[in-house]
N, C-alpha and C. Protein backbone atom coordinates (compact mmCIF):
# COMPACT_ATOMS: atom_id res chain seq x y z
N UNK A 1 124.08 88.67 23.34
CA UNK A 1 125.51 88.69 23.05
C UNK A 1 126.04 87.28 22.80
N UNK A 2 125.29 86.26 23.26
CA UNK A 2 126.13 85.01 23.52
C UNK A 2 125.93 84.23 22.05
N UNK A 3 124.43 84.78 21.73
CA UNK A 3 123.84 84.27 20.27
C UNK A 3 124.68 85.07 19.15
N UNK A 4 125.23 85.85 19.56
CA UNK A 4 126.37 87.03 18.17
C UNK A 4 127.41 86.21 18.16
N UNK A 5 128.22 85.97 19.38
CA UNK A 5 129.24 85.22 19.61
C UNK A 5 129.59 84.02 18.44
N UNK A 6 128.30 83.02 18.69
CA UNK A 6 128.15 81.80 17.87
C UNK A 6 127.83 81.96 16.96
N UNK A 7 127.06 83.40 16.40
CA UNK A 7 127.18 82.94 14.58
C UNK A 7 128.36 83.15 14.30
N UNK A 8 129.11 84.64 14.67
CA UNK A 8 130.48 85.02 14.49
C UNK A 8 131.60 83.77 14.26
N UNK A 9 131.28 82.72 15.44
CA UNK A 9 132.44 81.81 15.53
C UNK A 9 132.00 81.00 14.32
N UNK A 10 130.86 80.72 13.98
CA UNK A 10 130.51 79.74 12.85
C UNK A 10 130.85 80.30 11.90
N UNK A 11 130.63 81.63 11.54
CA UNK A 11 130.87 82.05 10.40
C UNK A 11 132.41 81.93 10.09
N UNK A 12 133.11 82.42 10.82
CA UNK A 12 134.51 82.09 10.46
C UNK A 12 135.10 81.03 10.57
N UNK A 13 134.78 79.56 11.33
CA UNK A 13 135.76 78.62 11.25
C UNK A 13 134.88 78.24 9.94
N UNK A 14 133.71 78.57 9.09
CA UNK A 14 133.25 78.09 8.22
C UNK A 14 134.13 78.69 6.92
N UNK A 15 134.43 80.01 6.87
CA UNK A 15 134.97 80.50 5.76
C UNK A 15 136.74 79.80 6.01
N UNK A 16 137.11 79.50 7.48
CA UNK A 16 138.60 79.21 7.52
C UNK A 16 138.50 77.49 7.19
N UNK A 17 137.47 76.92 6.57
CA UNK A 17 137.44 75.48 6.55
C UNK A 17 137.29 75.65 5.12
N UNK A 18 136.51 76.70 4.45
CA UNK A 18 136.85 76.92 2.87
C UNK A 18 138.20 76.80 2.18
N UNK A 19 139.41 77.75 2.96
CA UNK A 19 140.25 78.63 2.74
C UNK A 19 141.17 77.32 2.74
N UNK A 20 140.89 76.26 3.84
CA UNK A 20 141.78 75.27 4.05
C UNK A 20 141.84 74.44 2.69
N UNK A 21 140.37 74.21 2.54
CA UNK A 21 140.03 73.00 1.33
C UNK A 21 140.58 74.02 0.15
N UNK A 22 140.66 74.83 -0.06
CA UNK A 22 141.32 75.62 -1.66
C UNK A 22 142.48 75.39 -1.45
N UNK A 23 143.21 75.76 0.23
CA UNK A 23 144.78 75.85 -0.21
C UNK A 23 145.27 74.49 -0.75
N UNK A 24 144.85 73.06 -0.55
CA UNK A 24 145.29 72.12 -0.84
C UNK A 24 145.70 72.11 -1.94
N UNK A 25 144.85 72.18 -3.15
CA UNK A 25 144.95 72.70 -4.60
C UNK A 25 146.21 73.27 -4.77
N UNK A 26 146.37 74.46 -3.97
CA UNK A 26 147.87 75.03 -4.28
C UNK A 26 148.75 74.80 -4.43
N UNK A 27 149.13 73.82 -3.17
CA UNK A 27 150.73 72.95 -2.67
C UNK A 27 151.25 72.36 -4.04
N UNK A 28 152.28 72.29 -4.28
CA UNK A 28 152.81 71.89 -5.16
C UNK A 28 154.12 71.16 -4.46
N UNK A 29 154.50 70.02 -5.27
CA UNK A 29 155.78 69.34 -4.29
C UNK A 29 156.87 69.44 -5.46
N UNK A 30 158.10 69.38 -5.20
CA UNK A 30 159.41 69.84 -5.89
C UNK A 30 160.66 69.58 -5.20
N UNK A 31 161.64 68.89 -5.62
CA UNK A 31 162.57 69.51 -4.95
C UNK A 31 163.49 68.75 -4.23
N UNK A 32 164.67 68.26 -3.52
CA UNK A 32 164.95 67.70 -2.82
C UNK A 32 164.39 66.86 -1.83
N UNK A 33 163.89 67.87 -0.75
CA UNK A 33 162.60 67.74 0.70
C UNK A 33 161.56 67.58 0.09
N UNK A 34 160.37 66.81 -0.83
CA UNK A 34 159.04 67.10 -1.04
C UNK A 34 158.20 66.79 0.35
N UNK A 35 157.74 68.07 0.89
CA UNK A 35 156.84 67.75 1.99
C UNK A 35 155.43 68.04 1.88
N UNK A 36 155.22 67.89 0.40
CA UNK A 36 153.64 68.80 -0.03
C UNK A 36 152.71 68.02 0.52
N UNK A 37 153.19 66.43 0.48
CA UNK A 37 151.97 65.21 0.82
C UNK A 37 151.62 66.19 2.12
N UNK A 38 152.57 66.45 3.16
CA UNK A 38 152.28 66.59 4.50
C UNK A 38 151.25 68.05 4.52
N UNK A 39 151.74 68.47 4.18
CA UNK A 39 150.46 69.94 4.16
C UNK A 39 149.89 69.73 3.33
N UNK A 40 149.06 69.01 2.34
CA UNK A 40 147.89 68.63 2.10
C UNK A 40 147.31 68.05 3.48
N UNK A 41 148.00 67.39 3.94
CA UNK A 41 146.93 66.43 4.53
C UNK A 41 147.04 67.18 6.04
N UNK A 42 148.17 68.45 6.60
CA UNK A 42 147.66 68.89 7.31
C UNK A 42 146.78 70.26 7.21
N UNK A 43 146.50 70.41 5.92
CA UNK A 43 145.16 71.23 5.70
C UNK A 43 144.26 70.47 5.20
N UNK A 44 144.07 69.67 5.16
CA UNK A 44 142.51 68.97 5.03
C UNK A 44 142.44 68.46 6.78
N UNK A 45 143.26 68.22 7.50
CA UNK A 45 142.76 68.15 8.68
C UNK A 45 142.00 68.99 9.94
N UNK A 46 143.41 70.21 9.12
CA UNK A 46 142.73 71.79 9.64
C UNK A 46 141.11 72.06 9.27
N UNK A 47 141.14 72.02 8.11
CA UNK A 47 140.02 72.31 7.27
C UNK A 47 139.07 71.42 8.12
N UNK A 48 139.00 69.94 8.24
CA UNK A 48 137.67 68.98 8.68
C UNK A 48 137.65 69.59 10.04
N UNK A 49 138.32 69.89 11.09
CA UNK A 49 138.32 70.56 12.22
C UNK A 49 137.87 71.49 12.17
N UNK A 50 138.08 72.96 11.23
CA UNK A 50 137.05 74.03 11.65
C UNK A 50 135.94 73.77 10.72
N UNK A 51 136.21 72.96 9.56
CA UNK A 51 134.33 72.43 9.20
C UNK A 51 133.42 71.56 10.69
N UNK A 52 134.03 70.98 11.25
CA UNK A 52 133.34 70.26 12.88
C UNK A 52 133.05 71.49 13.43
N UNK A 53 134.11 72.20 14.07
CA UNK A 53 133.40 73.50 14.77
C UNK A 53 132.37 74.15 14.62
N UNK A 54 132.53 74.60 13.02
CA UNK A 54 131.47 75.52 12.09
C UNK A 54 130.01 74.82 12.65
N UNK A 55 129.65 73.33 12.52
CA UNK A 55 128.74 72.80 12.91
C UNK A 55 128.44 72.88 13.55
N UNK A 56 129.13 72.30 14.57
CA UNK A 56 128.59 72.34 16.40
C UNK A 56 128.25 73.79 16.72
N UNK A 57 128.90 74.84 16.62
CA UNK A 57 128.63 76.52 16.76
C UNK A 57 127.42 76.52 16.48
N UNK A 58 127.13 76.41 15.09
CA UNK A 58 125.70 76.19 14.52
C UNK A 58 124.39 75.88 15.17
N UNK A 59 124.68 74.69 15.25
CA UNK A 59 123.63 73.61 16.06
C UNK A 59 123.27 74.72 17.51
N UNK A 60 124.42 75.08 18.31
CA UNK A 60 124.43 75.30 19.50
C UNK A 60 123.69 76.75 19.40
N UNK A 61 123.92 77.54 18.82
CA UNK A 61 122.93 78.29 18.26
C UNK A 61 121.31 77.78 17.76
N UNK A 62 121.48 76.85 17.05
CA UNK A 62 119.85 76.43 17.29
C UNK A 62 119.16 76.29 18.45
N UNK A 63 120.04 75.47 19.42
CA UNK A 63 119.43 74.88 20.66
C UNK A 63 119.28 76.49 21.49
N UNK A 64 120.29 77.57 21.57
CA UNK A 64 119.56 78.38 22.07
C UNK A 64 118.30 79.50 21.74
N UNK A 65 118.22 79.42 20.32
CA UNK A 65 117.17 80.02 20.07
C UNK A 65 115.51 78.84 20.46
N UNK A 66 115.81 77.56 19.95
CA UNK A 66 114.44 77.06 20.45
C UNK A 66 114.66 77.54 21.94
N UNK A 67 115.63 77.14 22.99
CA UNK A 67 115.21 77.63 24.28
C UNK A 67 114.72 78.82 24.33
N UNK A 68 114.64 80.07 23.92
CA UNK A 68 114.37 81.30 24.37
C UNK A 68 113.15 80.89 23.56
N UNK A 69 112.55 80.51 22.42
CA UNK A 69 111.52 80.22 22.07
C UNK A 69 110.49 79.58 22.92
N UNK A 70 111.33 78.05 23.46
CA UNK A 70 110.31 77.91 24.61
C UNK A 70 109.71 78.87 25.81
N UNK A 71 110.70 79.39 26.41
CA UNK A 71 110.75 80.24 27.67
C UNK A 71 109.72 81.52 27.37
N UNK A 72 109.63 81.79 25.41
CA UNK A 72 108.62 83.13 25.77
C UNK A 72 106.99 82.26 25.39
N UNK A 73 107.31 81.01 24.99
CA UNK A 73 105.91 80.27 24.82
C UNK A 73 105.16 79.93 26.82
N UNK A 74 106.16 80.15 27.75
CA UNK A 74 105.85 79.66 28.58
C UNK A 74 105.37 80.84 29.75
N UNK A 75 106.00 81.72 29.18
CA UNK A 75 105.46 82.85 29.63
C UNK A 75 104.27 83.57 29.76
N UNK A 76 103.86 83.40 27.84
CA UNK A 76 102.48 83.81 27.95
C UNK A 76 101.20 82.58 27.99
């Protein structure tokens, strides 16, 4: 269960670190208030944050599969 957990979480802060880097593209500034600079740059921050997560989830998932790898090498 704990190994479902972590692809699950990777998989989605990975697709929500996609979603971030496209919306930037979108913003458009106009207008009296232009505050587009600011949500660009607080979705590329969003975005580099769940791209970090996506990783570490990842990784941490590696490290538990070599462990259970070791543990059944040690067994037999």
């Amino acid at each position: 269960m704990n190994k479902f957990l972590y692809r699950l979480a990777s998989i989605i802060t990975f697709i929500l670190a996609i979603v971030c880097f496209a919306a930037i593209t979108a913003v458009k500034g106009g207008g009296f208030i232009d505050l587009s600079n600011l949500a660009r740059y607080a979705l590329a921050s969003l975005g580099a944050v769940f791209a970090i997560i996506s990783v570490v989830t990842s990784m941490q998932l590696k490290l538990i599969k070599r462990k259970e790898e070791k543990e059944k090498q040690n067994n037999n």
